[in-house]
PDB file of N, CA and C in Angstrom:
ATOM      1  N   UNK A   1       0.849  -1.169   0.000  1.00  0.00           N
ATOM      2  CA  UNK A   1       0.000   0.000   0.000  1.00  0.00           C
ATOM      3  C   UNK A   1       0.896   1.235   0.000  1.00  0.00           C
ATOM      4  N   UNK A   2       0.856   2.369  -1.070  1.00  0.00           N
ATOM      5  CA  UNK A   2       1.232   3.517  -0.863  1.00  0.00           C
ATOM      6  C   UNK A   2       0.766   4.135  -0.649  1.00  0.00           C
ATOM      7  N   UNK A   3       1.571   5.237   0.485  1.00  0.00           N
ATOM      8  CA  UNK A   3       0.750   6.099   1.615  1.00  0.00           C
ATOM      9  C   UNK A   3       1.394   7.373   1.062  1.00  0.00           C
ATOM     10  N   UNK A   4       1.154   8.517   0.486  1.00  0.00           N
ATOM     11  CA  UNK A   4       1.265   9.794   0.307  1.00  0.00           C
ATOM     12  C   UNK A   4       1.069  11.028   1.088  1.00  0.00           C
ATOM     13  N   UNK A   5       1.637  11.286   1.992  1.00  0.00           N
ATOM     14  CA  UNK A   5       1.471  12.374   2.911  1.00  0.00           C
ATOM     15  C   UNK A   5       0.907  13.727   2.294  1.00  0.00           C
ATOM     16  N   UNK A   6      -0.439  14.788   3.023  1.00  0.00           N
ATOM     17  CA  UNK A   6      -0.730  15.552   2.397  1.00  0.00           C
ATOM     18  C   UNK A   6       0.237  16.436   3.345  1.00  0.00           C
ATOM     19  N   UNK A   7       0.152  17.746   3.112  1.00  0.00           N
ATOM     20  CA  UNK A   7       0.669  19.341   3.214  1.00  0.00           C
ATOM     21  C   UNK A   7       2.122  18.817   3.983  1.00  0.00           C
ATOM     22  N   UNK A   8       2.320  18.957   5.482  1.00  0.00           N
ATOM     23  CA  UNK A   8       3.331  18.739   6.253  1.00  0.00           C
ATOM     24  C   UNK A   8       3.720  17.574   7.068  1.00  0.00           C
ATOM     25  N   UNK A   9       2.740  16.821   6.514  1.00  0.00           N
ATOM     26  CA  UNK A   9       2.590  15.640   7.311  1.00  0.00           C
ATOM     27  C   UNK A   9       3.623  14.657   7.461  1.00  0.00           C
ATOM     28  N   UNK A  10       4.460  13.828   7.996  1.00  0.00           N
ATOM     29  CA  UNK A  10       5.670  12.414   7.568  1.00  0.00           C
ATOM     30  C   UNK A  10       4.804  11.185   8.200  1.00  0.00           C
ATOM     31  N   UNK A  11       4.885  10.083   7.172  1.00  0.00           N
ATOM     32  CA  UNK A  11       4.918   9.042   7.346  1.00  0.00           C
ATOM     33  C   UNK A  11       6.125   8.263   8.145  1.00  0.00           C
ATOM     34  N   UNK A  12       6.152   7.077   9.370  1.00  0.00           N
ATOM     35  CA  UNK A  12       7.482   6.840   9.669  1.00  0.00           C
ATOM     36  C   UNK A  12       6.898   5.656  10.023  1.00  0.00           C
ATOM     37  N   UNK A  13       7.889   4.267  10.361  1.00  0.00           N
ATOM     38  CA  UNK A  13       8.861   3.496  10.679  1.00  0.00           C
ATOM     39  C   UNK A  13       8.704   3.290  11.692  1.00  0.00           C
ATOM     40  N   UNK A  14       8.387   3.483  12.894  1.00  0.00           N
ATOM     41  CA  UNK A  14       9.324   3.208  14.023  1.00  0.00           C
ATOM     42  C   UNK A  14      10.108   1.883  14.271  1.00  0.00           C
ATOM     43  N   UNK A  15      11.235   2.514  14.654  1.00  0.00           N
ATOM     44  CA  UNK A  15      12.321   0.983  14.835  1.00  0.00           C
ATOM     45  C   UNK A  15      11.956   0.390  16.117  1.00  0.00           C
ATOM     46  N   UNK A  16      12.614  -0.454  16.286  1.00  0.00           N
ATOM     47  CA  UNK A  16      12.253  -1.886  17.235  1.00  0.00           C
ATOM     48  C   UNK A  16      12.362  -1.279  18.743  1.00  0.00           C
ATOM     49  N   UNK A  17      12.388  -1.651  19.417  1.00  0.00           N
ATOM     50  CA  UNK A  17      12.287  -1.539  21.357  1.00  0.00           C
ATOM     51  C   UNK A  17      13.328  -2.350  21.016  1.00  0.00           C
ATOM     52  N   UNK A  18      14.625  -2.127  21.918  1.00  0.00           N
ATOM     53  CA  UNK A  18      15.700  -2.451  22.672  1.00  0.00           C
ATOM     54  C   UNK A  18      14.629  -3.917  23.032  1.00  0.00           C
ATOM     55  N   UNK A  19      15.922  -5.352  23.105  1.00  0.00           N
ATOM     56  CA  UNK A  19      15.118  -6.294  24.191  1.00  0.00           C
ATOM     57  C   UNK A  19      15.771  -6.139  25.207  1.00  0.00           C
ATOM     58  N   UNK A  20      17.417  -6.066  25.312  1.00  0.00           N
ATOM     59  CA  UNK A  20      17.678  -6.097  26.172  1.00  0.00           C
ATOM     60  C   UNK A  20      18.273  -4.394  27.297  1.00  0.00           C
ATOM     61  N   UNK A  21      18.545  -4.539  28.317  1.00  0.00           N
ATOM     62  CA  UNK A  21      18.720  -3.123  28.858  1.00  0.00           C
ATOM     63  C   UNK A  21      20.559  -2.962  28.380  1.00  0.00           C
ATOM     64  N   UNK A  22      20.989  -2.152  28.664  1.00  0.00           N
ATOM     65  CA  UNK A  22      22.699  -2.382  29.151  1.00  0.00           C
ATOM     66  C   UNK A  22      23.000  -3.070  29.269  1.00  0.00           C
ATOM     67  N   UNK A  23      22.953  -4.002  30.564  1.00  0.00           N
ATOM     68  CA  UNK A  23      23.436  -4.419  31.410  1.00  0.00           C
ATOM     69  C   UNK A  23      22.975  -6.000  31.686  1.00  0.00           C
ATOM     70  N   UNK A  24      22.675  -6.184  30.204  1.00  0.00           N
ATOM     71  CA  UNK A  24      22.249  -7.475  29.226  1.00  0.00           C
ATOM     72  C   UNK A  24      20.860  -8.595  30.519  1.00  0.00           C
ATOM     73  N   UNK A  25      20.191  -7.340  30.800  1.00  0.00           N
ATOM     74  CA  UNK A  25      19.044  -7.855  31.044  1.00  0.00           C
ATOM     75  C   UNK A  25      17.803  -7.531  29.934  1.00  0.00           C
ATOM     76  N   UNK A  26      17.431  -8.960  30.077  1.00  0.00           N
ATOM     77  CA  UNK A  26      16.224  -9.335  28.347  1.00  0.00           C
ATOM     78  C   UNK A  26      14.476  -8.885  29.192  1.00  0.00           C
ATOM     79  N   UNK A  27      14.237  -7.784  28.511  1.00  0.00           N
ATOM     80  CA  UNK A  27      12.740  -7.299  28.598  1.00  0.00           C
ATOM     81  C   UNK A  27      11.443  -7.790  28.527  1.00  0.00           C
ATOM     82  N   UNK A  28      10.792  -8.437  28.814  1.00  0.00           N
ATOM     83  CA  UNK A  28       9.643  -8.839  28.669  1.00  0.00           C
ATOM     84  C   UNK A  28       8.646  -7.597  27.425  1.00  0.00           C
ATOM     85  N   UNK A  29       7.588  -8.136  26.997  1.00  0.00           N
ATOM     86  CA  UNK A  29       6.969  -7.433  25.872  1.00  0.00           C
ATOM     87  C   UNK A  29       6.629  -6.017  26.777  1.00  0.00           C
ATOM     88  N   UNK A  30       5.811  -6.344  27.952  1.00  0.00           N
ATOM     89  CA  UNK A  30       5.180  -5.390  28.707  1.00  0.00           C
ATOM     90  C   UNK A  30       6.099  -4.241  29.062  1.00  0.00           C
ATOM     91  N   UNK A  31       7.332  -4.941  29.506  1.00  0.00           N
ATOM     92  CA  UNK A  31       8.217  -3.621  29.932  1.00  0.00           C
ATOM     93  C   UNK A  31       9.172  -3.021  28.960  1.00  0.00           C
ATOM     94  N   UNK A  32       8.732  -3.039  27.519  1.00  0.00           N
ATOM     95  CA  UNK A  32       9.208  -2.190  26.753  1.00  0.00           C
ATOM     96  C   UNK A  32       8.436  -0.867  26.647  1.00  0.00           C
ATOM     97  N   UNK A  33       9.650  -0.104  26.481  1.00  0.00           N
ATOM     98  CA  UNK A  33       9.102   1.273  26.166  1.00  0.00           C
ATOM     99  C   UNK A  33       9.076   1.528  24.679  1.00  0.00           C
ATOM    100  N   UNK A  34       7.517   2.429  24.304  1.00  0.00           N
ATOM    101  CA  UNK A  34       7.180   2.567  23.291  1.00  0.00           C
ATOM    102  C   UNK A  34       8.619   3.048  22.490  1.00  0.00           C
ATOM    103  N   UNK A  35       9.341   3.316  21.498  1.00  0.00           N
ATOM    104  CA  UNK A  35      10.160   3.610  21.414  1.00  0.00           C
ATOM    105  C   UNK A  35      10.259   4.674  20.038  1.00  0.00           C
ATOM    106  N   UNK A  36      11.444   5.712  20.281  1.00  0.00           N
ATOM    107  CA  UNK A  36      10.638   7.244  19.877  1.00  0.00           C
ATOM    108  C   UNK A  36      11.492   7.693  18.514  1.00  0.00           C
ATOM    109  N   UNK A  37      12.235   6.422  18.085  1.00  0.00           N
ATOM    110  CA  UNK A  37      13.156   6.405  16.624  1.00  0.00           C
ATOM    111  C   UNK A  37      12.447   5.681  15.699  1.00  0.00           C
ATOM    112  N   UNK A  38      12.550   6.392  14.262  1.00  0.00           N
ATOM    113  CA  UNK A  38      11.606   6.175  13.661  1.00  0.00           C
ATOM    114  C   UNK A  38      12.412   6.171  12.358  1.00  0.00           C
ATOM    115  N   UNK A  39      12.184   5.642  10.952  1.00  0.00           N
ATOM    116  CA  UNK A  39      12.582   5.858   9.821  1.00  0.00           C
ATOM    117  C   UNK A  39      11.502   6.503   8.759  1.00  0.00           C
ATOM    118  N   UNK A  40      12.116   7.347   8.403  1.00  0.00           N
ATOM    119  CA  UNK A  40      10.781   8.280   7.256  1.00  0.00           C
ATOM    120  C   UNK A  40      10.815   7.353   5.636  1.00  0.00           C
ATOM    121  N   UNK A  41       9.556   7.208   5.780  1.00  0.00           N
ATOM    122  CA  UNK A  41       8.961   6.562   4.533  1.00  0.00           C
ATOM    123  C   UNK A  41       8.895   7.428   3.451  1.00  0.00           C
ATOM    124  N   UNK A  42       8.065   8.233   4.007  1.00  0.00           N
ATOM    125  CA  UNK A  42       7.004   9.484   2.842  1.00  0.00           C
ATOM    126  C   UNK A  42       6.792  10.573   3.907  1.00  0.00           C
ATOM    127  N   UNK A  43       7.159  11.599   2.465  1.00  0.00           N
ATOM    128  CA  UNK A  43       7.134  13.223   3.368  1.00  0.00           C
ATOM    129  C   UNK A  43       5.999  13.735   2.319  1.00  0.00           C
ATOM    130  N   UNK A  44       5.394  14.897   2.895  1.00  0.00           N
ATOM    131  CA  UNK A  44       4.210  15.277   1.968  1.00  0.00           C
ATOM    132  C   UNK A  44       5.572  16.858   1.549  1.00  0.00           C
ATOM    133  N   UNK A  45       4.661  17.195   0.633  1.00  0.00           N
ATOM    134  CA  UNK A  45       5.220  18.534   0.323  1.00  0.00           C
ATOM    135  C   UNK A  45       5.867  20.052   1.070  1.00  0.00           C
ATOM    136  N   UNK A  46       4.818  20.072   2.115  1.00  0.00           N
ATOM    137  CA  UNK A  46       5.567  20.873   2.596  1.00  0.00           C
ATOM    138  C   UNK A  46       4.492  22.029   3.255  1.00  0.00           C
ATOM    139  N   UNK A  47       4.249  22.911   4.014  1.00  0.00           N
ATOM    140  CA  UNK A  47       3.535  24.233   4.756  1.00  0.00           C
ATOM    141  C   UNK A  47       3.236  24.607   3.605  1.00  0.00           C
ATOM    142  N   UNK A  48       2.295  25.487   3.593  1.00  0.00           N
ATOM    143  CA  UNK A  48       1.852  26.953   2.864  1.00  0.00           C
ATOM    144  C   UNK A  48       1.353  28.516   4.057  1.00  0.00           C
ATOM    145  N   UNK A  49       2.773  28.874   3.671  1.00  0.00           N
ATOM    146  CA  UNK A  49       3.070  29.999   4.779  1.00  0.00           C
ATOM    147  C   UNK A  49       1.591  30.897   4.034  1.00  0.00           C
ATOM    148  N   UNK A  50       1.307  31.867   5.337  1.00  0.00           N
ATOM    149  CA  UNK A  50       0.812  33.169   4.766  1.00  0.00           C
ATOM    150  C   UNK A  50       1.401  33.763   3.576  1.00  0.00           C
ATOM    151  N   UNK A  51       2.630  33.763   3.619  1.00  0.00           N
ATOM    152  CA  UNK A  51       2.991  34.551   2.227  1.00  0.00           C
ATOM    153  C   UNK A  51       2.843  34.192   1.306  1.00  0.00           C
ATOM    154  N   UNK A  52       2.454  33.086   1.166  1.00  0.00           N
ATOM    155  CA  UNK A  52       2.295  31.938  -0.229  1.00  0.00           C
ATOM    156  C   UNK A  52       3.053  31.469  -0.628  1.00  0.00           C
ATOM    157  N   UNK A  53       3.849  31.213  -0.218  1.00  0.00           N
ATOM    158  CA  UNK A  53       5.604  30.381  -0.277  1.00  0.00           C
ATOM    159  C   UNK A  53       5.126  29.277   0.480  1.00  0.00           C
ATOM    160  N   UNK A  54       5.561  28.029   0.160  1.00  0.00           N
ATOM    161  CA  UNK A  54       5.927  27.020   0.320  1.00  0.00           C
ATOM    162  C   UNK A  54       7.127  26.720   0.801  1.00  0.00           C
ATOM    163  N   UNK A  55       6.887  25.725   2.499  1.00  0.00           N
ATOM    164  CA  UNK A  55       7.876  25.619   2.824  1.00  0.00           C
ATOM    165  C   UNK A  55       8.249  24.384   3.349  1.00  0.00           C
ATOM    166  N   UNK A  56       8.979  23.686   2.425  1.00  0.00           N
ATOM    167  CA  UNK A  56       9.362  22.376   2.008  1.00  0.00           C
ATOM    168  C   UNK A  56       9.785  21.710   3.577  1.00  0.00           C
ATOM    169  N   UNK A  57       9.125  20.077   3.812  1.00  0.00           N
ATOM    170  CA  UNK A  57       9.503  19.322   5.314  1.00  0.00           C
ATOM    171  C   UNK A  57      11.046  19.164   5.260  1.00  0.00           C
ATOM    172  N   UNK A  58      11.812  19.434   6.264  1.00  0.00           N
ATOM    173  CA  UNK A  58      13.258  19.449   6.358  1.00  0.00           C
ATOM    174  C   UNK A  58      13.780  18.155   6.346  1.00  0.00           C
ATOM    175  N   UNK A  59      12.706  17.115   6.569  1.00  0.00           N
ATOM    176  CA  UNK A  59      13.361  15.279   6.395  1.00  0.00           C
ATOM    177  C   UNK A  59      13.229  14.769   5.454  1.00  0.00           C
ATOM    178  N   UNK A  60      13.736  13.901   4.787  1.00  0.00           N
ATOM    179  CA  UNK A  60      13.558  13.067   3.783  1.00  0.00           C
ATOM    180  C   UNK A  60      13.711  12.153   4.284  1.00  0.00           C
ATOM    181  N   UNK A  61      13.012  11.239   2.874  1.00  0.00           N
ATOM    182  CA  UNK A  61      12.573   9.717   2.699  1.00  0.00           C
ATOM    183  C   UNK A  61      14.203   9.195   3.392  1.00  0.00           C
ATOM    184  N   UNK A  62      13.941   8.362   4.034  1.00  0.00           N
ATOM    185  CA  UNK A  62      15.369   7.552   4.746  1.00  0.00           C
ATOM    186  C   UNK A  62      15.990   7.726   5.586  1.00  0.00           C
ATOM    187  N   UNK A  63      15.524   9.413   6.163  1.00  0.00           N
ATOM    188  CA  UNK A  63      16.465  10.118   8.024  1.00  0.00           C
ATOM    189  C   UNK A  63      15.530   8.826   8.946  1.00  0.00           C
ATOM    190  N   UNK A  64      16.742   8.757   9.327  1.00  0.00           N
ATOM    191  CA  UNK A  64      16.280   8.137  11.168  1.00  0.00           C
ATOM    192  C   UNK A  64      16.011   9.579  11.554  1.00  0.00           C
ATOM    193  N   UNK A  65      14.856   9.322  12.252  1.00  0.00           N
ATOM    194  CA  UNK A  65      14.285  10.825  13.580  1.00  0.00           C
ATOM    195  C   UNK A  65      14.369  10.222  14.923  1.00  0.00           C
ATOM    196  N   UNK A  66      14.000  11.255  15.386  1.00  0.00           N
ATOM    197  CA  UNK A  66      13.338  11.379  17.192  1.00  0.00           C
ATOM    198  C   UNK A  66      11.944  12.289  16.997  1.00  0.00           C
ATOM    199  N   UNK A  67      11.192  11.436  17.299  1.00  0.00           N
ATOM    200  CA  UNK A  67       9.598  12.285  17.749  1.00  0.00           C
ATOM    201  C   UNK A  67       9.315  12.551  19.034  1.00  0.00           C
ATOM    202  N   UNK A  68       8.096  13.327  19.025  1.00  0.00           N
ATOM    203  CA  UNK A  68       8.024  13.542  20.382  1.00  0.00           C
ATOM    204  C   UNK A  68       6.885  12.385  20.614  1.00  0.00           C
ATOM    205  N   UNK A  69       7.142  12.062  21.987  1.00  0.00           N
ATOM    206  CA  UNK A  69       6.384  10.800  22.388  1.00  0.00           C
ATOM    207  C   UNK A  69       4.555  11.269  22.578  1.00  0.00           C
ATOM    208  N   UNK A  70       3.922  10.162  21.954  1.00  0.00           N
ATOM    209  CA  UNK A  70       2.631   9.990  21.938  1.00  0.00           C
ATOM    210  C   UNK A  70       1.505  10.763  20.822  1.00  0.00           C
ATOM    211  N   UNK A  71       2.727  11.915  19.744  1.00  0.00           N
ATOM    212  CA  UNK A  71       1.953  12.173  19.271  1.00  0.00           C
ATOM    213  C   UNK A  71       1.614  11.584  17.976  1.00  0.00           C
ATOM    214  N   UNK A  72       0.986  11.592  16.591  1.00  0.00           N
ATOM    215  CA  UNK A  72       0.622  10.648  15.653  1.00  0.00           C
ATOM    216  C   UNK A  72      -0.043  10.240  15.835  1.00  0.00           C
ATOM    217  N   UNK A  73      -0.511   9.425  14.356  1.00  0.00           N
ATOM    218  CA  UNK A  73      -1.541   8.838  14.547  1.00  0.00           C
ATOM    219  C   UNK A  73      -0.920   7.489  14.179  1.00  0.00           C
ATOM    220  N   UNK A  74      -1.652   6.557  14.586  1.00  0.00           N
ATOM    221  CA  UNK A  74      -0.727   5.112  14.465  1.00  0.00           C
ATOM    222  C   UNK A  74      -1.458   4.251  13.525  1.00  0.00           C
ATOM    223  N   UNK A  75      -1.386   3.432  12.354  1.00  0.00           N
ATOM    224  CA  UNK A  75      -1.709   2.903  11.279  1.00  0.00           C
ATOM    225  C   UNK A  75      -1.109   1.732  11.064  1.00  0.00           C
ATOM    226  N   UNK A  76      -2.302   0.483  10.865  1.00  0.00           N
ATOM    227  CA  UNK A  76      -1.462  -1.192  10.541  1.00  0.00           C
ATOM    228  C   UNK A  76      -1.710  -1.449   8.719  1.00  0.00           C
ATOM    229  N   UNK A  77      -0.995  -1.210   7.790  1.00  0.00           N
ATOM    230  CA  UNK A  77      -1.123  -1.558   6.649  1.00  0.00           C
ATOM    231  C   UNK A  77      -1.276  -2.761   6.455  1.00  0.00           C
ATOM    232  N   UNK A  78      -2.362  -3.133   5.065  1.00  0.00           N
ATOM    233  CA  UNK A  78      -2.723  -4.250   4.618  1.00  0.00           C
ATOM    234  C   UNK A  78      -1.856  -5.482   4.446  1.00  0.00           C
ATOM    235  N   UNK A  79      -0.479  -4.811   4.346  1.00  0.00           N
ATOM    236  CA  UNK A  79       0.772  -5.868   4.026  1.00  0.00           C
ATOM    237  C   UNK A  79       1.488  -5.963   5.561  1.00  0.00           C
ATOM    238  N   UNK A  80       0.449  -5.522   6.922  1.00  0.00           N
ATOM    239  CA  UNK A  80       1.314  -5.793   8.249  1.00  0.00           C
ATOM    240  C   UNK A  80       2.249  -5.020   8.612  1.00  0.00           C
ATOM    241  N   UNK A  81       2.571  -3.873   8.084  1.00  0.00           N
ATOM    242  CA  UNK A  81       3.606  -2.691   8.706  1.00  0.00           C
ATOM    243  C   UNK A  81       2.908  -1.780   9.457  1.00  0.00           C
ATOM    244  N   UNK A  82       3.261  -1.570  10.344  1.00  0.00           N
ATOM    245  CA  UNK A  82       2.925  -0.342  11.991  1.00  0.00           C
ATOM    246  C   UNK A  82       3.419   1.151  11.116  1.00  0.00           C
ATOM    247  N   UNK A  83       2.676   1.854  10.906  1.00  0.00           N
ATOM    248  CA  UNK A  83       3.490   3.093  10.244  1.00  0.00           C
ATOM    249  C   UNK A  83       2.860   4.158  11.652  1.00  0.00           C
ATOM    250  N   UNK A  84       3.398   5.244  11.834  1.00  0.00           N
ATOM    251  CA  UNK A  84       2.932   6.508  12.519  1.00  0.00           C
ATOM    252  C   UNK A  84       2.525   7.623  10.865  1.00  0.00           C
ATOM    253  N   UNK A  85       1.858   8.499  10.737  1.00  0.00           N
ATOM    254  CA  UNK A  85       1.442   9.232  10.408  1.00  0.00           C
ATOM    255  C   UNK A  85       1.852  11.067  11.498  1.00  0.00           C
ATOM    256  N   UNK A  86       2.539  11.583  11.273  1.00  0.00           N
ATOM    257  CA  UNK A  86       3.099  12.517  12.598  1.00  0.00           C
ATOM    258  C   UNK A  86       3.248  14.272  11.363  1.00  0.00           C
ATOM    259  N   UNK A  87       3.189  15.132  12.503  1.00  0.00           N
ATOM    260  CA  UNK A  87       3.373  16.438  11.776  1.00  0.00           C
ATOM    261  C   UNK A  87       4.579  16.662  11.658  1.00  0.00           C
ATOM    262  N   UNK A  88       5.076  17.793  10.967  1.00  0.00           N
ATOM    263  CA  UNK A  88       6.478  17.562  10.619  1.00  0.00           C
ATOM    264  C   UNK A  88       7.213  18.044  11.897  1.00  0.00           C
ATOM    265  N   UNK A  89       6.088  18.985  12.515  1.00  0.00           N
ATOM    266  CA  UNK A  89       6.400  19.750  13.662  1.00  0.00           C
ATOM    267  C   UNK A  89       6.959  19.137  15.055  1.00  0.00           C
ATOM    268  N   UNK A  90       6.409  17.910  14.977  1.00  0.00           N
ATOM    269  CA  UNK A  90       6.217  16.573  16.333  1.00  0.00           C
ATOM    270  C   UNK A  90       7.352  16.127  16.269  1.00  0.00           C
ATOM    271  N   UNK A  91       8.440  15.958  15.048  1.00  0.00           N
ATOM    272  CA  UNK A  91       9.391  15.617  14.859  1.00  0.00           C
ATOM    273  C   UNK A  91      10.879  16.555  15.494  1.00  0.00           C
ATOM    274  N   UNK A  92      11.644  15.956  16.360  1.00  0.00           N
ATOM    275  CA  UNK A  92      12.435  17.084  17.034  1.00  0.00           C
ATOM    276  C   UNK A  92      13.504  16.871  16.782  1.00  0.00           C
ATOM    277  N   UNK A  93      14.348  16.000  16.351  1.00  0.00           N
ATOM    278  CA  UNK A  93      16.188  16.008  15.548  1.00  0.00           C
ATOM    279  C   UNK A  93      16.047  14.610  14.845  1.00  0.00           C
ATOM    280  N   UNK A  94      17.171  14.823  14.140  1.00  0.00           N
ATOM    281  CA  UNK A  94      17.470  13.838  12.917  1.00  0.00           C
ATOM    282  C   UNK A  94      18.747  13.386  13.195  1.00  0.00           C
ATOM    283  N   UNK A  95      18.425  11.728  13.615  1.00  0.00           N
ATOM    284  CA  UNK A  95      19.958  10.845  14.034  1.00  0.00           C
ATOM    285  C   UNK A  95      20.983  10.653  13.113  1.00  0.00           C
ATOM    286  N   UNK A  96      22.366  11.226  13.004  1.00  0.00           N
ATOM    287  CA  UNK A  96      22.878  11.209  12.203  1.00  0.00           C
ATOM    288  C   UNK A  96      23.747   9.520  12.548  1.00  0.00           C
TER     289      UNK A  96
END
């Protein structure tokens, strides 16, 4: 299924929950934390400022991010992938 983001919107990824901690203790499902790294799929185009300029999402298809936790909307595609749906805004640095 292709998902096309409208105005500012990113499609993402999120990567896996850690199983184990540091200190090579293995997590049970329950005590994972939701986890807040994500890979961008699909970026939509971009704002439409007051001025009428267009102002293009600063991520592209393939940055690892950091979001901010809980916001998005969360989506199970027909082919079984977990995608988030998130504003470009929700998004707060890009893991180099």
């Amino acid at each position: 299924m292709a998902i096309h983001p409208l105005r500012d919107q990113v499609v993402l990824k999120p990567l896996e929950a850690e199983e184990k901690t540091k200190g090579g203790i293995v997590l049970p499902d329950t005590a994972k934390e939701k986890p807040q790294e994500a890979e961008v799929v699909a970026v939509g185009k971009g704002k439409m400022l007051d001025s009428g300029n267009l102002q293009p999402v600063e991520v592209k298809v393939g940055d690892k991010v950091l979001y901010r936790k809980y916001s998005g909307t969360e989506i199970n595609t027909k082919d079984g992938d977990e995608l988030i749906i998130i504003g470009s805004d929700d998004i707060i640095a890009v893991i180099k």
